[in-house]
C-alpha atoms as a PDB file:
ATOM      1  CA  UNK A   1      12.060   5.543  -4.770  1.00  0.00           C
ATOM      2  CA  UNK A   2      11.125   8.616  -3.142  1.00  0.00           C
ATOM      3  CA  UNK A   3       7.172   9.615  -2.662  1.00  0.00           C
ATOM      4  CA  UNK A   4       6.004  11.621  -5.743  1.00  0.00           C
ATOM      5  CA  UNK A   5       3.936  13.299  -4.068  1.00  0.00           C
ATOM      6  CA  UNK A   6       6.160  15.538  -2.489  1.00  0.00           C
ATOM      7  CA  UNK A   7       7.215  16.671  -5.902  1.00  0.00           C
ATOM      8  CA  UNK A   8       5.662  19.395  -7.344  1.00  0.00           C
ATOM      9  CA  UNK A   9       3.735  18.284 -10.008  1.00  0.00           C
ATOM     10  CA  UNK A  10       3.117  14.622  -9.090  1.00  0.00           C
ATOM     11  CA  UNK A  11       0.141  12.096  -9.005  1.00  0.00           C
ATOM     12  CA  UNK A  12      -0.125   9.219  -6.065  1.00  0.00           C
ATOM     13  CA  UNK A  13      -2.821   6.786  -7.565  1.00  0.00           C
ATOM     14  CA  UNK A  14      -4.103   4.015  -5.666  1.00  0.00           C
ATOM     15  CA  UNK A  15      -6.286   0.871  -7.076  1.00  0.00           C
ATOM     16  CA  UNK A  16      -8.659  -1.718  -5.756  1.00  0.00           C
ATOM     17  CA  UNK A  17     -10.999  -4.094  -7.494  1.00  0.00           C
ATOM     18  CA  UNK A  18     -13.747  -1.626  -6.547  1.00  0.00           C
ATOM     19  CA  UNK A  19     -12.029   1.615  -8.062  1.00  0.00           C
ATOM     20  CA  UNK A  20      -9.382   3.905  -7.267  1.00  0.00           C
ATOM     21  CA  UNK A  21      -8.345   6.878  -5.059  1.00  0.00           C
ATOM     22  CA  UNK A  22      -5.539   9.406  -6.230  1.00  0.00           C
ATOM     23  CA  UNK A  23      -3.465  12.487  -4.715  1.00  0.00           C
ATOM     24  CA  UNK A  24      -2.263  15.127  -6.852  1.00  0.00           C
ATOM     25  CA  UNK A  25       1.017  17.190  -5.166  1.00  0.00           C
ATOM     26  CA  UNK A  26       1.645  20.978  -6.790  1.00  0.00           C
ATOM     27  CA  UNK A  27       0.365  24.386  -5.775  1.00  0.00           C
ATOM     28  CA  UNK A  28      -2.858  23.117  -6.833  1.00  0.00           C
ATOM     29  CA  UNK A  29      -2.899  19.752  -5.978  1.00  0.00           C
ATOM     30  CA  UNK A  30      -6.081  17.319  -5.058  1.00  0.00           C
ATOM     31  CA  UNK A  31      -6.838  14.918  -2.377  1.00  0.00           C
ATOM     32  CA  UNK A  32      -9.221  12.624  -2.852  1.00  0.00           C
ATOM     33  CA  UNK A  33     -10.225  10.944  -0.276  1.00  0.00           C
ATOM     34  CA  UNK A  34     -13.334   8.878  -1.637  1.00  0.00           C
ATOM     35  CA  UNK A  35     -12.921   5.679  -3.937  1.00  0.00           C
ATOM     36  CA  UNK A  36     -14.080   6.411  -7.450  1.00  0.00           C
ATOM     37  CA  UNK A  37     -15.626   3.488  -9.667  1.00  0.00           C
ATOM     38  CA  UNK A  38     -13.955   2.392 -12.656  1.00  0.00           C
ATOM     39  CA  UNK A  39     -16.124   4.197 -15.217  1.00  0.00           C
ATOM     40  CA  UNK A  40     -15.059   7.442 -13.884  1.00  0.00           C
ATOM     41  CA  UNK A  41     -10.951   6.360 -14.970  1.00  0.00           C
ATOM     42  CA  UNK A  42     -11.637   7.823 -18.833  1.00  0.00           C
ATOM     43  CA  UNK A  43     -13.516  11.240 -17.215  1.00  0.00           C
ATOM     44  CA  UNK A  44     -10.885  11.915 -14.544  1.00  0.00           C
ATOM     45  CA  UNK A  45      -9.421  15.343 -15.804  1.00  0.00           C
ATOM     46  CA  UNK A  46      -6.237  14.948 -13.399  1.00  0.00           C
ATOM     47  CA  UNK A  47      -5.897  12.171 -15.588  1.00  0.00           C
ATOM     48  CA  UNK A  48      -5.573  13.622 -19.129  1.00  0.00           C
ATOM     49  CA  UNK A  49      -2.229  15.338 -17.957  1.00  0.00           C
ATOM     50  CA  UNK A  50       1.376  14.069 -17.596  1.00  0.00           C
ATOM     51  CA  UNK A  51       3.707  14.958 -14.227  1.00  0.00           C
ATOM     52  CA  UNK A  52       7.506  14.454 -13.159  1.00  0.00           C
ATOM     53  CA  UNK A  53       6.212  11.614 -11.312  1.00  0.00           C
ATOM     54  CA  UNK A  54       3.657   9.019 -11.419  1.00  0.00           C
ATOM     55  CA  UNK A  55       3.234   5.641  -8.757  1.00  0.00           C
ATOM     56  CA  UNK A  56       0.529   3.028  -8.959  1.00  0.00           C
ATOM     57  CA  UNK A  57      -0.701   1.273  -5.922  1.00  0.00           C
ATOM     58  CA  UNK A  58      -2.613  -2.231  -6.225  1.00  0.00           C
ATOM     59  CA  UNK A  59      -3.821  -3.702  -3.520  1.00  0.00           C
ATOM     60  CA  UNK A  60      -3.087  -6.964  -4.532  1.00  0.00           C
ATOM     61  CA  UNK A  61      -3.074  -9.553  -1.215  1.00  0.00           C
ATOM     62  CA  UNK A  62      -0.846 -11.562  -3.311  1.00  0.00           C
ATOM     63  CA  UNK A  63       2.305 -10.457  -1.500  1.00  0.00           C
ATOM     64  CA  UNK A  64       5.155 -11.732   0.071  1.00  0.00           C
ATOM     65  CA  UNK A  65       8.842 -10.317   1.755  1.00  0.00           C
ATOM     66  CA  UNK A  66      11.996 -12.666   1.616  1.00  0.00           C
ATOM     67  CA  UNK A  67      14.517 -12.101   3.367  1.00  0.00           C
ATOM     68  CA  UNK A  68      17.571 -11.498   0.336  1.00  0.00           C
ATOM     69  CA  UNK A  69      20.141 -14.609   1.476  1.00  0.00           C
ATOM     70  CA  UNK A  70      16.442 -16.646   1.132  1.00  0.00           C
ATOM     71  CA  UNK A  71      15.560 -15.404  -2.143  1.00  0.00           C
ATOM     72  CA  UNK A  72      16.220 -17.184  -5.941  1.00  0.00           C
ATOM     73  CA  UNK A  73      14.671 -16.274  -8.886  1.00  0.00           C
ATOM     74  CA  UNK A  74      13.647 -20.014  -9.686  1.00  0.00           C
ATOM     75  CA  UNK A  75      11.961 -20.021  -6.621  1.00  0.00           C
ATOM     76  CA  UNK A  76       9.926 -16.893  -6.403  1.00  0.00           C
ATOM     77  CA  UNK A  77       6.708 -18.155  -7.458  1.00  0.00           C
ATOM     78  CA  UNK A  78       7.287 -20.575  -4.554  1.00  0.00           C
ATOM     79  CA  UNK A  79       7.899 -18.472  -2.528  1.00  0.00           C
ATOM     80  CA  UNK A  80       4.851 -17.184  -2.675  1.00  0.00           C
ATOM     81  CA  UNK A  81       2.573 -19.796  -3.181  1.00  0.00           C
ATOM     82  CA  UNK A  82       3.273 -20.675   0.252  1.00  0.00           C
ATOM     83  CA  UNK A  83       1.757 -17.708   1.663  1.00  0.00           C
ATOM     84  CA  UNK A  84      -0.779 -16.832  -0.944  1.00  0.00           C
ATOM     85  CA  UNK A  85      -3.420 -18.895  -3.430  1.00  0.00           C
ATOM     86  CA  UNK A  86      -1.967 -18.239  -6.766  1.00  0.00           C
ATOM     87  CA  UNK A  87      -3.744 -19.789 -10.355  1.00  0.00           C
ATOM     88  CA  UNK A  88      -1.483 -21.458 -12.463  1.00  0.00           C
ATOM     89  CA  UNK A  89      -1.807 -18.545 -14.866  1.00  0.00           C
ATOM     90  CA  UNK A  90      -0.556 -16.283 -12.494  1.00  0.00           C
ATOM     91  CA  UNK A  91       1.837 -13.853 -13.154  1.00  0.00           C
ATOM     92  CA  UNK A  92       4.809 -13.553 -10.427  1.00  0.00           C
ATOM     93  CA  UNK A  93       7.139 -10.544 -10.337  1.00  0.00           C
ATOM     94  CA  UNK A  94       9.227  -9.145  -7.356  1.00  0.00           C
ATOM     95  CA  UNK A  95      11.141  -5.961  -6.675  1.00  0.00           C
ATOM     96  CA  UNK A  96      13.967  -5.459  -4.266  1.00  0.00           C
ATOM     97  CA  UNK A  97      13.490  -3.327  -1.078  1.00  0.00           C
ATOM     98  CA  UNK A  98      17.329  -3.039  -0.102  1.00  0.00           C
ATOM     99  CA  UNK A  99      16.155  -0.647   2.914  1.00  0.00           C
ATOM    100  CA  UNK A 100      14.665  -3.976   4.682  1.00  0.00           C
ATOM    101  CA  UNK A 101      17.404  -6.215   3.346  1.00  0.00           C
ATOM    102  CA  UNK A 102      14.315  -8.636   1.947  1.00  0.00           C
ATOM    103  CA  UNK A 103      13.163  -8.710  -1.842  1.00  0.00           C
ATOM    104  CA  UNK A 104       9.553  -8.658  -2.638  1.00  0.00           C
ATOM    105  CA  UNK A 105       7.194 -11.316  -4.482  1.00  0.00           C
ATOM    106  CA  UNK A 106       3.914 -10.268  -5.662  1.00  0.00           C
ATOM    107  CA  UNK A 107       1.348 -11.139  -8.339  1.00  0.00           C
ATOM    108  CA  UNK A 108      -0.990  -8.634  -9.807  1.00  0.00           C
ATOM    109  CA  UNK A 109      -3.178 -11.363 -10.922  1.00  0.00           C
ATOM    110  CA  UNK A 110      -5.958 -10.789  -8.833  1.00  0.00           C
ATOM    111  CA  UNK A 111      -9.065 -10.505 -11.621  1.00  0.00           C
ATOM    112  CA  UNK A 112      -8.625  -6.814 -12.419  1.00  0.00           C
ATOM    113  CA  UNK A 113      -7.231  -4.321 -15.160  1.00  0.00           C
ATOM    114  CA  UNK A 114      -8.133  -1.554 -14.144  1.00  0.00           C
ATOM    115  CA  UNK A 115      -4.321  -0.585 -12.751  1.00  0.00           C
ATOM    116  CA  UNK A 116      -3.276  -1.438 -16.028  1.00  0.00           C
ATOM    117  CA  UNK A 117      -5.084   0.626 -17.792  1.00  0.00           C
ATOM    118  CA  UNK A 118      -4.579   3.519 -15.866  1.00  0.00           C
ATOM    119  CA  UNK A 119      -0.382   2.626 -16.000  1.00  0.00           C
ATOM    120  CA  UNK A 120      -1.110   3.527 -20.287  1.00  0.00           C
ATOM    121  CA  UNK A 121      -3.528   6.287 -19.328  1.00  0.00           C
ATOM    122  CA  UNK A 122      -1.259   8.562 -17.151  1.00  0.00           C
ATOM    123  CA  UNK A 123       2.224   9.327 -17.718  1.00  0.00           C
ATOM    124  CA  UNK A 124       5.019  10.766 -16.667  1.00  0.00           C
ATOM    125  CA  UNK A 125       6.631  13.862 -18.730  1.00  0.00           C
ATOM    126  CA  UNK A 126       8.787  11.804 -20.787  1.00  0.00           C
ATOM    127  CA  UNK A 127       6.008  10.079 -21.488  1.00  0.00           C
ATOM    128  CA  UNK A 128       6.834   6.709 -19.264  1.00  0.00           C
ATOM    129  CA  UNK A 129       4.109   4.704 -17.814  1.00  0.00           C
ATOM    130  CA  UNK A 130       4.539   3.442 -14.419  1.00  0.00           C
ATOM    131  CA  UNK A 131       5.142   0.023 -13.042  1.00  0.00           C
ATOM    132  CA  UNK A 132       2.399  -1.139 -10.837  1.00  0.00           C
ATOM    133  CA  UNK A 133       3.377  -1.993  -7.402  1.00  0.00           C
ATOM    134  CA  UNK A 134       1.402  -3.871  -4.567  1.00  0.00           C
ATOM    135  CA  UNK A 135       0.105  -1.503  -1.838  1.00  0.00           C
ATOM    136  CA  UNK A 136       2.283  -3.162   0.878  1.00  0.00           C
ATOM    137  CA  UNK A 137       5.521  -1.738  -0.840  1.00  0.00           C
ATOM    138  CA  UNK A 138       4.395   1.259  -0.626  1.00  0.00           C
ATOM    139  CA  UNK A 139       3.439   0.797   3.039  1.00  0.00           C
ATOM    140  CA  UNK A 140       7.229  -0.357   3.609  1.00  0.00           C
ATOM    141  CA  UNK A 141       8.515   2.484   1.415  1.00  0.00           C
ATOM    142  CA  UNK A 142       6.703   5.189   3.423  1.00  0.00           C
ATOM    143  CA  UNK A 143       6.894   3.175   6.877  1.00  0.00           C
ATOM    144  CA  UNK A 144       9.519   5.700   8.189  1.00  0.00           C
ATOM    145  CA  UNK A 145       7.337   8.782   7.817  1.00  0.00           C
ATOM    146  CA  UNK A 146       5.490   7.605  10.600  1.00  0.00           C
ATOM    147  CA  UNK A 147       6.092   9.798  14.074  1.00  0.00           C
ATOM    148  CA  UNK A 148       7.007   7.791  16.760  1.00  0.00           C
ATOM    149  CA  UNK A 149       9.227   5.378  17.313  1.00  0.00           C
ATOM    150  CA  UNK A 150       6.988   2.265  16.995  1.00  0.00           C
ATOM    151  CA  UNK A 151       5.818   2.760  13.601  1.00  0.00           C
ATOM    152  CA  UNK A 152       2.864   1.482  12.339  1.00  0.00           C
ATOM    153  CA  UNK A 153       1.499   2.201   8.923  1.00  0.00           C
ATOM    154  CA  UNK A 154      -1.961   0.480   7.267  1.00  0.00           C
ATOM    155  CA  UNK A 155      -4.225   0.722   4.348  1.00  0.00           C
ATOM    156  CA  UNK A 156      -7.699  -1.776   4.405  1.00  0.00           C
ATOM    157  CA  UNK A 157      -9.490  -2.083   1.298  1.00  0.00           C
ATOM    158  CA  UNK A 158     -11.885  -4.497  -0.550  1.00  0.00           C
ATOM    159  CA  UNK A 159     -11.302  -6.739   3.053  1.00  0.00           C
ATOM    160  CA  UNK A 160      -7.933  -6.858   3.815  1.00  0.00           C
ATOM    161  CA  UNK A 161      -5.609  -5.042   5.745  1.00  0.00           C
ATOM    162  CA  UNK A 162      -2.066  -4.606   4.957  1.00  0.00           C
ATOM    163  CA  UNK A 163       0.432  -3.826   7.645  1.00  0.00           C
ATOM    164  CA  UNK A 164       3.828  -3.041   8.191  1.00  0.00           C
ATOM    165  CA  UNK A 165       5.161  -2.343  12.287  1.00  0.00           C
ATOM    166  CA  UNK A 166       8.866  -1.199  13.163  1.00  0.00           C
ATOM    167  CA  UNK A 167      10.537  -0.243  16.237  1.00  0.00           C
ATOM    168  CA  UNK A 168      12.704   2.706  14.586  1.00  0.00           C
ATOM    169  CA  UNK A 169      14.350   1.076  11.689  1.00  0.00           C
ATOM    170  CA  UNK A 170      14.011  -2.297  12.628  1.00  0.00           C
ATOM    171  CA  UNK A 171      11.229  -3.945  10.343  1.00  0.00           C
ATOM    172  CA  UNK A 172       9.259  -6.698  12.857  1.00  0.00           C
ATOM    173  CA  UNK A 173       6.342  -7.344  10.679  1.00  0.00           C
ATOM    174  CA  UNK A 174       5.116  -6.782   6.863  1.00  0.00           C
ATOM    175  CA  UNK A 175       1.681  -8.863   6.189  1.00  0.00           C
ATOM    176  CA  UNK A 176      -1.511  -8.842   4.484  1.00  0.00           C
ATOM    177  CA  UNK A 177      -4.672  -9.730   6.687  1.00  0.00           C
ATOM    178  CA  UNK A 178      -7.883 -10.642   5.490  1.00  0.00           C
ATOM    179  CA  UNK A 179     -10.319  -8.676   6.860  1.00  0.00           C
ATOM    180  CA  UNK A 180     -14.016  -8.259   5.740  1.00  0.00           C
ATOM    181  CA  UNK A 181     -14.657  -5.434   8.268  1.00  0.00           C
ATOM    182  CA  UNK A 182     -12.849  -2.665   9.592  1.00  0.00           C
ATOM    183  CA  UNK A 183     -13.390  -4.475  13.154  1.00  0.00           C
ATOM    184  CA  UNK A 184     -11.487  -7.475  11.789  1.00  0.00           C
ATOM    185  CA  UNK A 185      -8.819  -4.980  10.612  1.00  0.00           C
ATOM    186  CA  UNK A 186      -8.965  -3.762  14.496  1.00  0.00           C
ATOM    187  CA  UNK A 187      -8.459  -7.663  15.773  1.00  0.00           C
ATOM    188  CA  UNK A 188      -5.455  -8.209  13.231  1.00  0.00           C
ATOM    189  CA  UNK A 189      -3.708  -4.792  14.839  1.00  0.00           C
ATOM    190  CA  UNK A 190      -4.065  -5.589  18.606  1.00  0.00           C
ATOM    191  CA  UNK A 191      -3.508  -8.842  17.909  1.00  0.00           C
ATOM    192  CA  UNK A 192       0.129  -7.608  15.847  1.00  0.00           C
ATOM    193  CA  UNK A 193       0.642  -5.307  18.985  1.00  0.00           C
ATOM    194  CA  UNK A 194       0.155  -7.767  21.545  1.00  0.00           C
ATOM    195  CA  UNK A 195       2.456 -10.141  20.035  1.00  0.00           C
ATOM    196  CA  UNK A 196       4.964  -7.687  19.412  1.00  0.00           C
ATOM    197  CA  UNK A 197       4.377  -6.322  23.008  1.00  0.00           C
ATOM    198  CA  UNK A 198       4.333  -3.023  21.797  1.00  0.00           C
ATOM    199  CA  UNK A 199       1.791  -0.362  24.024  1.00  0.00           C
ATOM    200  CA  UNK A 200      -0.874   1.341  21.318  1.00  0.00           C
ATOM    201  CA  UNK A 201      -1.447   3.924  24.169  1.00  0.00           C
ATOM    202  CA  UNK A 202       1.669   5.505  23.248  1.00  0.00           C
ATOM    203  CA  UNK A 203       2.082   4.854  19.754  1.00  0.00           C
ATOM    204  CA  UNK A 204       0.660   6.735  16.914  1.00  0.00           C
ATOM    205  CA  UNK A 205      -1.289   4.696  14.130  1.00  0.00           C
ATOM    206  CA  UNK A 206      -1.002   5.620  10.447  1.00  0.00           C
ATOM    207  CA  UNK A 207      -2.686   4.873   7.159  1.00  0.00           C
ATOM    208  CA  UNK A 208      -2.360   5.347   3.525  1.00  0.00           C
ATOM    209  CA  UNK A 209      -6.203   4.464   2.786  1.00  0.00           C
ATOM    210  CA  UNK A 210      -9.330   6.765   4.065  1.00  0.00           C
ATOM    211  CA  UNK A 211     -10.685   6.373   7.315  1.00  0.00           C
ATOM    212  CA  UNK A 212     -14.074   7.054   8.097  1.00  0.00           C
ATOM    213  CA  UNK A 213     -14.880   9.376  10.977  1.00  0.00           C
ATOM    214  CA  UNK A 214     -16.278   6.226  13.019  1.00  0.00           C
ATOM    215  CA  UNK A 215     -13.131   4.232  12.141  1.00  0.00           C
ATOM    216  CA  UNK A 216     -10.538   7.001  13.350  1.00  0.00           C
ATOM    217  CA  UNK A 217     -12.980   7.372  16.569  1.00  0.00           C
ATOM    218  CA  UNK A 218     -12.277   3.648  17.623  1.00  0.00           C
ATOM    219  CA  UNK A 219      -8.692   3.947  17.003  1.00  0.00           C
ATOM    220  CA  UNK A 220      -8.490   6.823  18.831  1.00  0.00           C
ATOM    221  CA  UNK A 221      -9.555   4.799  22.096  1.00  0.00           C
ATOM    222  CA  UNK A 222      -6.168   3.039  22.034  1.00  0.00           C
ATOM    223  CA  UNK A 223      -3.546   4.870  20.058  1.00  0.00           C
ATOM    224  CA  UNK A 224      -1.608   7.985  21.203  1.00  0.00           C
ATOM    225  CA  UNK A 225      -3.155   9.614  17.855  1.00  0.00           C
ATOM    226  CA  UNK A 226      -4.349   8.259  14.563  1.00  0.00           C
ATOM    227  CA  UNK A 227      -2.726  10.043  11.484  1.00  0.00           C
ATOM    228  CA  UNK A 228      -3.286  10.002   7.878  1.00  0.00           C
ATOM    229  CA  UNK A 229      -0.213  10.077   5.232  1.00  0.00           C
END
């Protein structure tokens, strides 16, 4: 799946369990770069309009990658319980991501509906709704657009950081991190880095979520540059 918003008319929205975020692509398109509550959803005028293209983003820390020759069907939920606390009314899905050779397991069970109901609020032109997909696909997904050659693409919300790094197109790590603060979220990168012995001097950082000015200024003190996709 390609990003819709590079398309002309298309609408990038992004959900939390303390509101939501969207892009709008076109001529006259919107960035928003501050969280909205969940009142707002019904007077959101970018909202009451359809596009060629519509994603959902939930950042759901219920996430897992499997390597394909790993993965069953039977044993997705397995899966990942093992690296996530699921309820026993939890609802498991998973979505191949052929580019990584791994298939996805996720659970949007996390005590929200908000993504839902903005999935049957804003639709596409033929009038589809969109699936809603955890934030760390879309991290994978876009992983590539990232500069350099050690790529490293983020998003921290509602405390936790998700992360994907890759040395070209080699995928070495796709995780979710909880992290209350954004210094946490700082720990849980070096600490990636380090591991990975990969130098942040000379590797850009990227991120699909906000940063505050404060945030991108402490990045900056160890990464090549700090950009925002």
């Amino acid at each position: 799946m390609d990003s819709v918003y590079n398309k002309e008319t298309g609408i990038s929205i992004q959900v939390s369990l303390s509101g939501y975020s969207f892009k709008v692509s076109g001529p006259e398109g919107v960035n928003r770069s501050e969280w909205l509550p969940a009142g707002r959803l019904f007077t959101t005028p970018e909202f009451q309009r359809r596009y060629q293209g519509v994603e959902i983003s939930l950042f759901t820390p219920k996430v897992a990658l499997v390597p394909e020759h790993f993965f069953s069907r039977d044993g997705a939920r397995a899966a990942l319980a093992e690296v996530a606390r699921l309820g026993d009314s939890d609802f498991v899905e998973y979505i191949p991501v052929p580019k990584y050779g791994a298939v996805m397991v996720y659970s949007n069970s996390i005590g929200e509906s908000l993504s839902e109901t903005i999935s049957k609020t804003v639709y596409d032109t033929s009038g589809n709704a969109a699936r809603v997909l955890p934030e760390l696909w879309f991290i994978l997904r876009d992983l590539q657009q990232c500069p350099d050659y050690n790529k490293i693409l983020c998003s921290w919300r509602d405390g936790w950081l998700y992360m994907a790094i890759a040395q070209g197109s080699s995928l070495l790590l796709a995780n979710v991190f909880e992290a209350a603060d954004f210094t946490t979220a700082e720990y849980f990168i070096f600490l990636a880095m380090k591991r990975l012995q990969l130098n942040p001097e000379v590797s850009s950082i990227c991120f699909r979520t906000p940063l505050e000015y404060d945030q991108e200024m402490s990045l900056y003190r160890y990464f090549k540059s700090v950009e925002q996709l």
